[in-house]
Structure formats: structure tokens, C-alpha cells
PDB file of N, CA and C in Angstrom:
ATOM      1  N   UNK A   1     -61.605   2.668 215.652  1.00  0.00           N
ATOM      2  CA  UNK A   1     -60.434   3.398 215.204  1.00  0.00           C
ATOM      3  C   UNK A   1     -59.373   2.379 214.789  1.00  0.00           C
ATOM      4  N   UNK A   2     -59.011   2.616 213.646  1.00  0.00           N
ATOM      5  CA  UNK A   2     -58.161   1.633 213.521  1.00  0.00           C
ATOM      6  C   UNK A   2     -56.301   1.558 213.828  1.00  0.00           C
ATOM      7  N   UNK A   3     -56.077   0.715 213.664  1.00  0.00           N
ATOM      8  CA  UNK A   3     -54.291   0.441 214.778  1.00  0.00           C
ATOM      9  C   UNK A   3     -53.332   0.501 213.350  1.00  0.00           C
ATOM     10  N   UNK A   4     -52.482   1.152 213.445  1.00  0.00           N
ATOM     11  CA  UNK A   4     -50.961   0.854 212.289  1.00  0.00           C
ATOM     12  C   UNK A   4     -50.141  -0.339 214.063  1.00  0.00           C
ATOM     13  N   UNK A   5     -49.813  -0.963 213.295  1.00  0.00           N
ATOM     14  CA  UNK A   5     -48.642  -2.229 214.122  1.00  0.00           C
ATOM     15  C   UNK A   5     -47.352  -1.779 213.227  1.00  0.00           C
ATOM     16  N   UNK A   6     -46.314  -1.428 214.090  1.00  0.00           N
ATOM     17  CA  UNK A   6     -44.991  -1.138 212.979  1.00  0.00           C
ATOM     18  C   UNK A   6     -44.386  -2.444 213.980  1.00  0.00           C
ATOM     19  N   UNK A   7     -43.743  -3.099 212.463  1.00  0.00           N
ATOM     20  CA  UNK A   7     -42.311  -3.632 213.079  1.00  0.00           C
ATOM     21  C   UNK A   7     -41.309  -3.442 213.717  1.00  0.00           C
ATOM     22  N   UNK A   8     -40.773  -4.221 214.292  1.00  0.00           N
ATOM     23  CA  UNK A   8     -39.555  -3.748 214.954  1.00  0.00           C
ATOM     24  C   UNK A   8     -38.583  -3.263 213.811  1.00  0.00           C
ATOM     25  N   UNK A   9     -37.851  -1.992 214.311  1.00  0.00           N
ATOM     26  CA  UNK A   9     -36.735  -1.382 213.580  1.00  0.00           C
ATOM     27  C   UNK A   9     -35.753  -1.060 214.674  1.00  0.00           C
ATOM     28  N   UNK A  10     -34.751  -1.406 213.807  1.00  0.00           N
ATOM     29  CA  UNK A  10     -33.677  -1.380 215.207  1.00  0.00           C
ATOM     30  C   UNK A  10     -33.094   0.335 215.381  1.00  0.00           C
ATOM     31  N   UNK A  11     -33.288   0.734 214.412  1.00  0.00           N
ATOM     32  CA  UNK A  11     -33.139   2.524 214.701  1.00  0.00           C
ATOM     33  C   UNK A  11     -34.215   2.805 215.528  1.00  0.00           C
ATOM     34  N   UNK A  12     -35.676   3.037 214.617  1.00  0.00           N
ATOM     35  CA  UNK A  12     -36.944   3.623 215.021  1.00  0.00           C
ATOM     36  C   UNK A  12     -37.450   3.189 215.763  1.00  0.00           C
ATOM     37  N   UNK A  13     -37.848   1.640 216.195  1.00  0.00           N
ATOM     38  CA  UNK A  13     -38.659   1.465 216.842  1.00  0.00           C
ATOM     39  C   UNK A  13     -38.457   0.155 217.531  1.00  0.00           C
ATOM     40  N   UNK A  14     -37.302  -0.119 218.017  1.00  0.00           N
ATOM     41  CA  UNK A  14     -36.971  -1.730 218.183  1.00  0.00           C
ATOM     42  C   UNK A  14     -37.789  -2.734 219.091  1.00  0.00           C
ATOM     43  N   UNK A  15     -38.968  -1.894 219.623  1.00  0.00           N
ATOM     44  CA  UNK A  15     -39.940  -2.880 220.169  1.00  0.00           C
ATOM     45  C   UNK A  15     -40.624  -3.013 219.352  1.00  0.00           C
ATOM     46  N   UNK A  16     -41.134  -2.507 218.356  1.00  0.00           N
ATOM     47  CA  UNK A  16     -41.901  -2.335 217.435  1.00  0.00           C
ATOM     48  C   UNK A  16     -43.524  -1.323 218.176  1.00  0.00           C
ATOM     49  N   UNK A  17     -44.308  -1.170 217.815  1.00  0.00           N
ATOM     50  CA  UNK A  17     -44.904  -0.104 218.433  1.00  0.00           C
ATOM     51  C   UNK A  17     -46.872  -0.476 217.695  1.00  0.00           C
ATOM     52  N   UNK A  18     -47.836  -0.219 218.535  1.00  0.00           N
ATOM     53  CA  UNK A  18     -48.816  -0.454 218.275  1.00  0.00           C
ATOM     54  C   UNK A  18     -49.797   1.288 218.483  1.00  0.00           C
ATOM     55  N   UNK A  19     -50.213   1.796 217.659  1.00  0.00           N
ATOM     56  CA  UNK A  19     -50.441   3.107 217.556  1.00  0.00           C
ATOM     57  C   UNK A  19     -52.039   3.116 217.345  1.00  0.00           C
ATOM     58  N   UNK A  20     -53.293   3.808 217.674  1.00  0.00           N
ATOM     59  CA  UNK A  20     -54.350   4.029 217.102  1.00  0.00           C
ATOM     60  C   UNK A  20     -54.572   5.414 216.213  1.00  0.00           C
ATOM     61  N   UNK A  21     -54.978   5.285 214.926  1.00  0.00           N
ATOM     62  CA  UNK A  21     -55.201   6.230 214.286  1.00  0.00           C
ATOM     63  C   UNK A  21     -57.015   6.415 213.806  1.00  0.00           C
ATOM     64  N   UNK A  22     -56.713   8.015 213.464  1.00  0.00           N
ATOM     65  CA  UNK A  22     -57.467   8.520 212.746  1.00  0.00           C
ATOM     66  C   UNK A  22     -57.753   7.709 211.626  1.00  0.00           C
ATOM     67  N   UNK A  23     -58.542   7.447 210.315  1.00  0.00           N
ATOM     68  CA  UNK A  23     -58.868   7.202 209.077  1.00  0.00           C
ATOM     69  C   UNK A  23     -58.742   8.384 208.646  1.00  0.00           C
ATOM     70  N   UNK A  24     -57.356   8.612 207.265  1.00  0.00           N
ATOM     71  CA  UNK A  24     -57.805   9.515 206.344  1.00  0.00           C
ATOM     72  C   UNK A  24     -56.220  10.202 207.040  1.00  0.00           C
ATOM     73  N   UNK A  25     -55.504  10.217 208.162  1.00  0.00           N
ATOM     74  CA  UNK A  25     -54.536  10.474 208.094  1.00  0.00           C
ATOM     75  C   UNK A  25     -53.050   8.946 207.386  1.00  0.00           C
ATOM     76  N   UNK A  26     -52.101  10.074 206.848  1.00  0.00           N
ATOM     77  CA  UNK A  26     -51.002   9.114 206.231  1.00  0.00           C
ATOM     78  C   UNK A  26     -50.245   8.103 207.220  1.00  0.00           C
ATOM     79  N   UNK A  27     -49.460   7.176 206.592  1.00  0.00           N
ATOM     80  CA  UNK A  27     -48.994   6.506 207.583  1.00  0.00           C
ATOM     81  C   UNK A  27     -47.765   7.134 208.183  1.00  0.00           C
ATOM     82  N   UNK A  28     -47.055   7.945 207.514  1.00  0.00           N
ATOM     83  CA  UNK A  28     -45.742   8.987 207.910  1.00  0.00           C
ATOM     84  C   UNK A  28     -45.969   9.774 208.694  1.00  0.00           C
ATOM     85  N   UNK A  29     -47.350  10.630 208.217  1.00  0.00           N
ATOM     86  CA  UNK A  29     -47.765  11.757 210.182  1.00  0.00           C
ATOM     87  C   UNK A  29     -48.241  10.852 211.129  1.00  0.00           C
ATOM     88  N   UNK A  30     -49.074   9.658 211.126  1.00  0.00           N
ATOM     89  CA  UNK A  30     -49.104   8.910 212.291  1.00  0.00           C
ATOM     90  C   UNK A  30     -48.295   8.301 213.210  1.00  0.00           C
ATOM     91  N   UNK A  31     -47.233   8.155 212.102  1.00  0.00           N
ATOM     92  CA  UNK A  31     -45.865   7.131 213.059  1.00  0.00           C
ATOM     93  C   UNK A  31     -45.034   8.725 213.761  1.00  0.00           C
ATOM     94  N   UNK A  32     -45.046   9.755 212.942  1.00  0.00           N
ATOM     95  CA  UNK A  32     -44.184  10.989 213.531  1.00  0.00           C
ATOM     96  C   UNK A  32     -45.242  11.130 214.879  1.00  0.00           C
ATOM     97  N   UNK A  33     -46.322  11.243 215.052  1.00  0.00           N
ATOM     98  CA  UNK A  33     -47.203  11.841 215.686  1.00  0.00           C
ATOM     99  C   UNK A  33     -47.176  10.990 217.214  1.00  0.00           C
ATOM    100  N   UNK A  34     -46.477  10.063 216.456  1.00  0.00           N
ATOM    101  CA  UNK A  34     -46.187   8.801 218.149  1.00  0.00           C
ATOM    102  C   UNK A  34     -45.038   8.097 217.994  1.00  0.00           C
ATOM    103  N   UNK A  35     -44.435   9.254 218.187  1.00  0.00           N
ATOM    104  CA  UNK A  35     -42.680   9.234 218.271  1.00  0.00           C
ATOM    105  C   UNK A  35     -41.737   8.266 217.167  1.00  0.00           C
ATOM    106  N   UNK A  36     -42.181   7.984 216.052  1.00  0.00           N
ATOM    107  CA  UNK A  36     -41.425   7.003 215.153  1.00  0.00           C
ATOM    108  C   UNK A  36     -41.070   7.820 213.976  1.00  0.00           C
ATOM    109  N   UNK A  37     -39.792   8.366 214.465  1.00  0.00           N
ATOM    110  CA  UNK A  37     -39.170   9.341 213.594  1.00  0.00           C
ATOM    111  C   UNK A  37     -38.562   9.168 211.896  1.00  0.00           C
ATOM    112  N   UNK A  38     -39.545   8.452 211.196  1.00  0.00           N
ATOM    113  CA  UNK A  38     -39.674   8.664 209.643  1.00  0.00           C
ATOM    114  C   UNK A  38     -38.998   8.995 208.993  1.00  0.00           C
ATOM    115  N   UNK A  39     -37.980   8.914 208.514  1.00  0.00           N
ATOM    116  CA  UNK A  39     -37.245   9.747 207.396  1.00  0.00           C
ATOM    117  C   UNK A  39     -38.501  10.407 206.413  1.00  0.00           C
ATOM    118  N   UNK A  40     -37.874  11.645 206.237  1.00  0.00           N
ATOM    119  CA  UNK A  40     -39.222  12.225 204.879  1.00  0.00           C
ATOM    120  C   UNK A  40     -38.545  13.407 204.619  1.00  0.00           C
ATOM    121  N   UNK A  41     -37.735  13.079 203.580  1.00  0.00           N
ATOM    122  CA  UNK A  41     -36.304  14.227 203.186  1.00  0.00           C
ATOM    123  C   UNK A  41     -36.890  15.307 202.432  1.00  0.00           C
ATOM    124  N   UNK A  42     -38.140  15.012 201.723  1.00  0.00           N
ATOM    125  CA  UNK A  42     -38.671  15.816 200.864  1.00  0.00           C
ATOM    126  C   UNK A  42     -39.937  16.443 201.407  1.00  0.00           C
ATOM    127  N   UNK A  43     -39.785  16.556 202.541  1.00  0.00           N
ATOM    128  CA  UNK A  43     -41.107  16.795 203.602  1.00  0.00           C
ATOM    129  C   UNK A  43     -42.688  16.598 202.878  1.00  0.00           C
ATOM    130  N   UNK A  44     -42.391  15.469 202.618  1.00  0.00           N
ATOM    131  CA  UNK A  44     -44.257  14.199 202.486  1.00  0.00           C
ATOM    132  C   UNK A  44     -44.820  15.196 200.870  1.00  0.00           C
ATOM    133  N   UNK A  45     -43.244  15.285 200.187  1.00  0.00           N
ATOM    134  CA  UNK A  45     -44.293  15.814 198.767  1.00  0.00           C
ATOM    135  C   UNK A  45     -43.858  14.789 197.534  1.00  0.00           C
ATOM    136  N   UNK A  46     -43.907  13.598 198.119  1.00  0.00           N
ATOM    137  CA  UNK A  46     -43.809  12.469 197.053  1.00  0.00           C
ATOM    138  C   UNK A  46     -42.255  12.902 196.176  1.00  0.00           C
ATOM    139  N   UNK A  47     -41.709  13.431 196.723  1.00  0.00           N
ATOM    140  CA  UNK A  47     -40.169  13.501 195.460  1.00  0.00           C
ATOM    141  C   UNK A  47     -39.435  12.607 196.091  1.00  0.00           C
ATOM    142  N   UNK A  48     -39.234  11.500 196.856  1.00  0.00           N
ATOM    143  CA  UNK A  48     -38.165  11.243 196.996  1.00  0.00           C
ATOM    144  C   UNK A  48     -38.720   9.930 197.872  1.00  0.00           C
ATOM    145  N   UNK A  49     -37.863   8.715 197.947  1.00  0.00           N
ATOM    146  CA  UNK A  49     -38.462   7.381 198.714  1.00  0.00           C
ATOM    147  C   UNK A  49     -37.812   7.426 200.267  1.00  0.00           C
ATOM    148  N   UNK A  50     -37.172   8.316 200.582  1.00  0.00           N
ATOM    149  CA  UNK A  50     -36.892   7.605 202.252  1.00  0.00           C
ATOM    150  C   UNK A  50     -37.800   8.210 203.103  1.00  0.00           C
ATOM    151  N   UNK A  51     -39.229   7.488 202.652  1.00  0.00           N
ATOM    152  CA  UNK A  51     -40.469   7.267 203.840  1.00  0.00           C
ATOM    153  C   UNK A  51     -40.855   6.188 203.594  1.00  0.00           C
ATOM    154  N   UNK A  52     -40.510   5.195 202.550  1.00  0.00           N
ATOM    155  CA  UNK A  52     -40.547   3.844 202.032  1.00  0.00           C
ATOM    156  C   UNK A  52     -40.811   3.497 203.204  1.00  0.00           C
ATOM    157  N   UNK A  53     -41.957   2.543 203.047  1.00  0.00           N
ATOM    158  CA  UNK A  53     -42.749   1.810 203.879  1.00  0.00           C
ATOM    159  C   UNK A  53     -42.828   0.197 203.319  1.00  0.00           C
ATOM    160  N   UNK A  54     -43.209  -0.674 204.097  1.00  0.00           N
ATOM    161  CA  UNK A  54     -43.438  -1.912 203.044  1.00  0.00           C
ATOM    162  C   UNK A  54     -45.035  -2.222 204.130  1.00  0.00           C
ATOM    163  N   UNK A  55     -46.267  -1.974 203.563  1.00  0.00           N
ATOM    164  CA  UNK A  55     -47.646  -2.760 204.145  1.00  0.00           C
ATOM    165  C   UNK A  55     -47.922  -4.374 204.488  1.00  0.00           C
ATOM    166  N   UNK A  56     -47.491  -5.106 205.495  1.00  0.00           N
ATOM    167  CA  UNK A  56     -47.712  -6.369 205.543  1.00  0.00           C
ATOM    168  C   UNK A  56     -48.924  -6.631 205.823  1.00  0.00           C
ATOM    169  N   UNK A  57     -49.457  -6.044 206.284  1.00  0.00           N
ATOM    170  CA  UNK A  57     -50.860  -6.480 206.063  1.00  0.00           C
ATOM    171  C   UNK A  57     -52.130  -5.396 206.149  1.00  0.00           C
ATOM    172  N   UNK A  58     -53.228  -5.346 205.082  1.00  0.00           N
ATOM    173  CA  UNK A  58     -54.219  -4.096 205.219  1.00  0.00           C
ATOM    174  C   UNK A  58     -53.576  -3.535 203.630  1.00  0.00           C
ATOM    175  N   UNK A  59     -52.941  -3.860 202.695  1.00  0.00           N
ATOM    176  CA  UNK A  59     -52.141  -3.016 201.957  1.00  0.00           C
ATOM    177  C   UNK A  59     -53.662  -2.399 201.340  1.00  0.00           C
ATOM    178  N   UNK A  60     -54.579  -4.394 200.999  1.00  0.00           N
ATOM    179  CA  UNK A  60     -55.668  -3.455 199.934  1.00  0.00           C
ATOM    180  C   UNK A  60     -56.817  -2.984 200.276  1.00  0.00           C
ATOM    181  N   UNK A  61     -56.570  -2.732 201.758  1.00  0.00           N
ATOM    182  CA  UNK A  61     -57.091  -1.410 202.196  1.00  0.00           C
ATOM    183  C   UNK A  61     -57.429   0.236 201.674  1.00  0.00           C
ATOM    184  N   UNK A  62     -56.311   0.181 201.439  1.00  0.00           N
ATOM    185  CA  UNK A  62     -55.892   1.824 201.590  1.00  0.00           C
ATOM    186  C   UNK A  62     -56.510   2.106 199.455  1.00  0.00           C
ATOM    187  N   UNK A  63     -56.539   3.279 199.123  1.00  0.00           N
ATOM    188  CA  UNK A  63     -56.462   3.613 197.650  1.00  0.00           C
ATOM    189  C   UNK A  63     -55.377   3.108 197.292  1.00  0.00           C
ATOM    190  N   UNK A  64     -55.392   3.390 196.236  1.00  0.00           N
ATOM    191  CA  UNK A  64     -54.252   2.837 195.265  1.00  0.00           C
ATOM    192  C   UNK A  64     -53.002   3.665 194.781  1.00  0.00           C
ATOM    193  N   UNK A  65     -52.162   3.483 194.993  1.00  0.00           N
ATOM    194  CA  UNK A  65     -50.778   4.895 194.763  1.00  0.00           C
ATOM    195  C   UNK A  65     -51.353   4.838 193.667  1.00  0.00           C
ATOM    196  N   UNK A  66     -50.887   6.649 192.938  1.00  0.00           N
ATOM    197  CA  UNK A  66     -51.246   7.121 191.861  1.00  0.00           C
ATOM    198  C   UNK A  66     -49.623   6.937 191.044  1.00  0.00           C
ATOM    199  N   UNK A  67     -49.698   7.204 189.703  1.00  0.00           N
ATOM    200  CA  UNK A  67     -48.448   7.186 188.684  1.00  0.00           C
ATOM    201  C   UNK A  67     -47.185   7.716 189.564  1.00  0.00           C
ATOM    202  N   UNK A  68     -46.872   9.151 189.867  1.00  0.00           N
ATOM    203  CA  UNK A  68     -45.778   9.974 190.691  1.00  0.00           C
ATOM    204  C   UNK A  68     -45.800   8.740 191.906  1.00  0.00           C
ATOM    205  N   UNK A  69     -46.115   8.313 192.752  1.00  0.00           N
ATOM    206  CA  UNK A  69     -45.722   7.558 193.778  1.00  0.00           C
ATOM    207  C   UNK A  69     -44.979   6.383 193.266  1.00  0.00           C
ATOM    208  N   UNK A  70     -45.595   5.518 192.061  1.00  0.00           N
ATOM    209  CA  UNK A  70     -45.300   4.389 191.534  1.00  0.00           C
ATOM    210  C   UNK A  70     -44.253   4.494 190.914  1.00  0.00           C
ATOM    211  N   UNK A  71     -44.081   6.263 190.351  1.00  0.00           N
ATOM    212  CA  UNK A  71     -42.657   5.829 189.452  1.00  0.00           C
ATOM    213  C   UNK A  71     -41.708   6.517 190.692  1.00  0.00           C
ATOM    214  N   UNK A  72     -41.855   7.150 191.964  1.00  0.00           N
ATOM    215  CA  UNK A  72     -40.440   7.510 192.897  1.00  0.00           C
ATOM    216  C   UNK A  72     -40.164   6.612 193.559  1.00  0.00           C
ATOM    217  N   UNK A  73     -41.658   5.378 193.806  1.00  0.00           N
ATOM    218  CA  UNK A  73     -40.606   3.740 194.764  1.00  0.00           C
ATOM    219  C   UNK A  73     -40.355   3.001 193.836  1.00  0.00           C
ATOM    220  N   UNK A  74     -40.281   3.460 192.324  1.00  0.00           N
ATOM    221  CA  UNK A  74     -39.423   2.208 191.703  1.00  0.00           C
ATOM    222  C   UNK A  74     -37.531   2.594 191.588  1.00  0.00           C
ATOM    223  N   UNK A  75     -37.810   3.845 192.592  1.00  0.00           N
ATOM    224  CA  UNK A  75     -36.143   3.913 193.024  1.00  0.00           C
ATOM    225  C   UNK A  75     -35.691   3.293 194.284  1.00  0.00           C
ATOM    226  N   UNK A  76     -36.795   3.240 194.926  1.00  0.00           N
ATOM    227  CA  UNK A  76     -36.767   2.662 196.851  1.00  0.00           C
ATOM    228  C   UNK A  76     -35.946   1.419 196.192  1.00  0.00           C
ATOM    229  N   UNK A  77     -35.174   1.744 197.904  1.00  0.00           N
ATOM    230  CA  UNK A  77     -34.309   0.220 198.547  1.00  0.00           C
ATOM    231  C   UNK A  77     -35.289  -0.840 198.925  1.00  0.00           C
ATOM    232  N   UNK A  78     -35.190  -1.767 198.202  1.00  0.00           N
ATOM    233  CA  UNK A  78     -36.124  -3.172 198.825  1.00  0.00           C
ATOM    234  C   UNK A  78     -37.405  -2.937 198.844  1.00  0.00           C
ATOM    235  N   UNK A  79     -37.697  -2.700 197.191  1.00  0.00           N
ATOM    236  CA  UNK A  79     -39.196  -2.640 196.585  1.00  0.00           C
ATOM    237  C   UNK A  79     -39.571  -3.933 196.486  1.00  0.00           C
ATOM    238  N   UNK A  80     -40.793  -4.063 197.352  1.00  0.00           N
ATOM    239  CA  UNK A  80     -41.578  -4.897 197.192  1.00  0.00           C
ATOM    240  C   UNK A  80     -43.215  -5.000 196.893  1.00  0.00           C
ATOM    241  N   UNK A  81     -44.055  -5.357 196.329  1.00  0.00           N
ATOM    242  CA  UNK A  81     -45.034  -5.697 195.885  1.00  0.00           C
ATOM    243  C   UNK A  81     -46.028  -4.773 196.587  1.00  0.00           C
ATOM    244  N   UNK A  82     -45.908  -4.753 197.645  1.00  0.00           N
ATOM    245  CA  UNK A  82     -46.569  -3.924 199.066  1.00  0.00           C
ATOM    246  C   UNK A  82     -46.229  -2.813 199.665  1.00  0.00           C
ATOM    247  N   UNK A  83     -45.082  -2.370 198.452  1.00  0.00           N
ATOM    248  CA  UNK A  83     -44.291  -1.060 199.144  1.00  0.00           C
ATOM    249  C   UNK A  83     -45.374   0.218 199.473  1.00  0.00           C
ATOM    250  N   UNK A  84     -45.213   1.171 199.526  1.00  0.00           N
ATOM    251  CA  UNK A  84     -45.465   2.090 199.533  1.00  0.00           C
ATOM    252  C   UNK A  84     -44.595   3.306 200.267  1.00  0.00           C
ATOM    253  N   UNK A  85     -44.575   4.750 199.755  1.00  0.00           N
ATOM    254  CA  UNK A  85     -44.391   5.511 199.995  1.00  0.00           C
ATOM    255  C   UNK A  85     -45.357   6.171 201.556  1.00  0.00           C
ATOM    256  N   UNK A  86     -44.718   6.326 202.644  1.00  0.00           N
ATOM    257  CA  UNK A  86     -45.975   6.364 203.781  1.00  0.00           C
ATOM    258  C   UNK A  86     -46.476   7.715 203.722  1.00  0.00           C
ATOM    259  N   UNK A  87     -45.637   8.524 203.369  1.00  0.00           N
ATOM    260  CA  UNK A  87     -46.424   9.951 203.142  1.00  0.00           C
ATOM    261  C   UNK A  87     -47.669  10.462 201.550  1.00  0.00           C
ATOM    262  N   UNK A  88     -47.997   9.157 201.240  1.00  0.00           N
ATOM    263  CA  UNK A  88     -48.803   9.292 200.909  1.00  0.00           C
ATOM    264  C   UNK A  88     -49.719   7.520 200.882  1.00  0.00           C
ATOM    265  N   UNK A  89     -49.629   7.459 201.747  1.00  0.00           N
ATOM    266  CA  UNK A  89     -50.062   6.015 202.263  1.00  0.00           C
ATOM    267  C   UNK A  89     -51.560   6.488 203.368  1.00  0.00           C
ATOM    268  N   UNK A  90     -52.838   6.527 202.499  1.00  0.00           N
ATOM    269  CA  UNK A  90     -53.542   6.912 203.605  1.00  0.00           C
ATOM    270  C   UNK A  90     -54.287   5.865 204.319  1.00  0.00           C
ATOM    271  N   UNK A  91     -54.389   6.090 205.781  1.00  0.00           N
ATOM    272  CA  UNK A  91     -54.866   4.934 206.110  1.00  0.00           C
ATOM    273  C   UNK A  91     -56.702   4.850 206.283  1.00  0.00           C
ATOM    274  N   UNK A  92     -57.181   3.763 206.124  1.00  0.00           N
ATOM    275  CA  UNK A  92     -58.666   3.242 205.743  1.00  0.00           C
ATOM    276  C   UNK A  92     -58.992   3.221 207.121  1.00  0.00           C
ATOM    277  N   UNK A  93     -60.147   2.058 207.153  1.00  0.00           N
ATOM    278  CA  UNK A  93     -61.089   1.561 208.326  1.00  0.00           C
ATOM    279  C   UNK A  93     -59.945   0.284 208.982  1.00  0.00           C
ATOM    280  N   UNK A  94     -58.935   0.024 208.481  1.00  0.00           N
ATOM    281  CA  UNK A  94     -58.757  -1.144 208.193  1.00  0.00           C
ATOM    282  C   UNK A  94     -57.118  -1.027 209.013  1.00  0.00           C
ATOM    283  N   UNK A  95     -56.707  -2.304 210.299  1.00  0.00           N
ATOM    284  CA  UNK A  95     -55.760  -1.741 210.604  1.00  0.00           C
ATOM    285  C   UNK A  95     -54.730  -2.691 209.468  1.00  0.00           C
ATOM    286  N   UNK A  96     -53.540  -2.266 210.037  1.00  0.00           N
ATOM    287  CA  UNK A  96     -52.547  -2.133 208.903  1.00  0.00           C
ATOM    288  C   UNK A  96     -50.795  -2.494 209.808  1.00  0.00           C
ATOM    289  N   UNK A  97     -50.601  -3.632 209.215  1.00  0.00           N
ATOM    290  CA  UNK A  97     -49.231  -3.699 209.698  1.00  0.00           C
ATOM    291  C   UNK A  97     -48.009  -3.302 208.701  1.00  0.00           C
ATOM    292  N   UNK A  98     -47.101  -2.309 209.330  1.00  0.00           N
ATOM    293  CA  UNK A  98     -46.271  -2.119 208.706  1.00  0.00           C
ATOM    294  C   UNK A  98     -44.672  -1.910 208.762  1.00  0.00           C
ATOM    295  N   UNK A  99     -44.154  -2.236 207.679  1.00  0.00           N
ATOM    296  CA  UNK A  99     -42.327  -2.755 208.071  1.00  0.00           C
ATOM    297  C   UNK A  99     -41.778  -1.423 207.480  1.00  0.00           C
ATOM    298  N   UNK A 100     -40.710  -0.868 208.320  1.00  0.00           N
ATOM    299  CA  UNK A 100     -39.926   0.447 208.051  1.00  0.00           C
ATOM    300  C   UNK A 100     -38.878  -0.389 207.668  1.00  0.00           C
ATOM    301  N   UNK A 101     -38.131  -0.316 206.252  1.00  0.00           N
ATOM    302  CA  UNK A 101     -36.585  -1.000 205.764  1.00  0.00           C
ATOM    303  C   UNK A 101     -35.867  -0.490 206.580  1.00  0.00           C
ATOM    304  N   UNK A 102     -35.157  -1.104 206.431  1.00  0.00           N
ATOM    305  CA  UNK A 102     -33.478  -1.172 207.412  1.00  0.00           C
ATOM    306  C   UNK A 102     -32.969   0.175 206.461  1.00  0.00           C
ATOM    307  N   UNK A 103     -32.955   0.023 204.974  1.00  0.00           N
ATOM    308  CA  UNK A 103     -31.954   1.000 204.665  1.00  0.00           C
ATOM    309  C   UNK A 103     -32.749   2.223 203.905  1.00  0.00           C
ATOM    310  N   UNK A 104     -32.411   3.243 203.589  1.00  0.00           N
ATOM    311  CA  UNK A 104     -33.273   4.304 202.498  1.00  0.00           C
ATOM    312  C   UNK A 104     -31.979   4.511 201.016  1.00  0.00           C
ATOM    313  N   UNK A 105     -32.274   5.104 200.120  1.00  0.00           N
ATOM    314  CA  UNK A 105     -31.322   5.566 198.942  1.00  0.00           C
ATOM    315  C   UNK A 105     -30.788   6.728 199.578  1.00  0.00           C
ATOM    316  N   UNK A 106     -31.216   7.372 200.700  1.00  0.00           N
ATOM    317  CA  UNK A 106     -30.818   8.800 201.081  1.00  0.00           C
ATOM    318  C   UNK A 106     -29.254   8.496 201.788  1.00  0.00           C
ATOM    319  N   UNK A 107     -28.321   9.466 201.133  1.00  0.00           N
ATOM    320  CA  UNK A 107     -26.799   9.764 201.370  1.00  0.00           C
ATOM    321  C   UNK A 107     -26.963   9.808 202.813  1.00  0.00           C
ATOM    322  N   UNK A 108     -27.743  10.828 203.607  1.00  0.00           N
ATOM    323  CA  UNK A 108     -27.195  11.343 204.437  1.00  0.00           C
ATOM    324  C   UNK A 108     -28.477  11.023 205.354  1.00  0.00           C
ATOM    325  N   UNK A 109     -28.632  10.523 206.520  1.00  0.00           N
ATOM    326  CA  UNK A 109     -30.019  10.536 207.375  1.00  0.00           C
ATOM    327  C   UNK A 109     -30.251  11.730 207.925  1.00  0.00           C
ATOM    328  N   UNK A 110     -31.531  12.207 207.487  1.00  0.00           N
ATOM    329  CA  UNK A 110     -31.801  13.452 208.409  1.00  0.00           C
ATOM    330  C   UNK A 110     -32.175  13.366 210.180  1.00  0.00           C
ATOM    331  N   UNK A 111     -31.650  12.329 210.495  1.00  0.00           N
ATOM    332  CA  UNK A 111     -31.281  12.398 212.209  1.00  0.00           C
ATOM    333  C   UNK A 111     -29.922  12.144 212.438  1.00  0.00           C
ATOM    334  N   UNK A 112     -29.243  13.317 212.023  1.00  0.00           N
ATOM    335  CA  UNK A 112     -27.783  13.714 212.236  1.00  0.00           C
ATOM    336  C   UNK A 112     -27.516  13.862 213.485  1.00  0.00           C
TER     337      UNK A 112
END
């Protein structure tokens, strides 16, 4: 079974957190599913980037984002090469370390 490793986030997860998953579930219901409360404003239907993820390692693991993913994180805060959107980030055989940004484009955090 393979492991997501999240970074430390000083909101979400400031120990940082070591999780075992399913294959074939996203990286956004796995981290919700073990308490790492995700921003996902558009509830996981690709409209919008604050589930921005960045994959440090395992990225070319997973499929390949399709066009709609590629063109909503070329709005994400602190796009990088490895970004991905986690609600549609599925995870492989393969574990996978991954960094939650410090910031999202979203006005308002939905943990008001």
C-alpha cells in the first residue's frame, strides 16, 4: 500500500504527517480522510486551485493532468513544475511526497 508523506504546514499539518493509502484514490480525499483539512473551494471539480499541491517526489508516478487541470494551476500561487491540483491528483503504486503551499489565490479560507 502505498504512503503520501505531507510536509510540514504550519496551518495543516505542522508535524507533517505520514498516511497509507489506497491506489486510485486522489491526493485531496486522502489527506481529508486523515485529518489534513485541504482547502477544495470548488468541492474536487477542478474549477478552481486552492487544493494546489506541489509532488516532491513520485510526481511521475501518477497519470498525467489533463488540459482543464493544466490550464486552472496556471492560476495557482507558487506553480511549480510538479504542481498539481490534489483533487485530481490520483495516487499510483508509488509513494509520493507532498508539499501543501503556504498560500492559495482564494480571498477567503474555507476554515473560517
Amino acid at each position: 500500500m502505498p504512503q503520501i508523506i505531507f510536509l510540514p504546514n504550519d496551518e495543516l499539518c505542522p508535524e507533517g504527517k505520514v498516511i497509507e493509502v489506497d491506489p486510485g484514490v486522489t491526493i485531496c480525499d486522502a489527506a481529508l480522510e486523515h485529518g489534513i483539512e485541504i482547502e477544495h473551494a470548488c468541492e474536487k471539480s477542478c474549477a478552481c486551485t486552492t487544493c494546489h499541491v506541489v509532488v516532491r517526489e513520485g510526481f511521475d508516478s501518477m497519470e498525467p493532468s489533463d488540459e482543464l487541470e493544466d490550464d486552472m494551476l496556471d492560476k495557482a500561487w507558487g506553480l511549480e513544475p510538479e504542481s498539481r491540483l490534489s483533487c485530481q491528483a490520483v495516487v499510483g503504486d508509488t509513494d509520493l511526497v507532498v508539499e501543501v503551499p503556504k498560500y492559495t489565490i482564494n480571498q477567503v479560507s474555507e476554515r473560517h
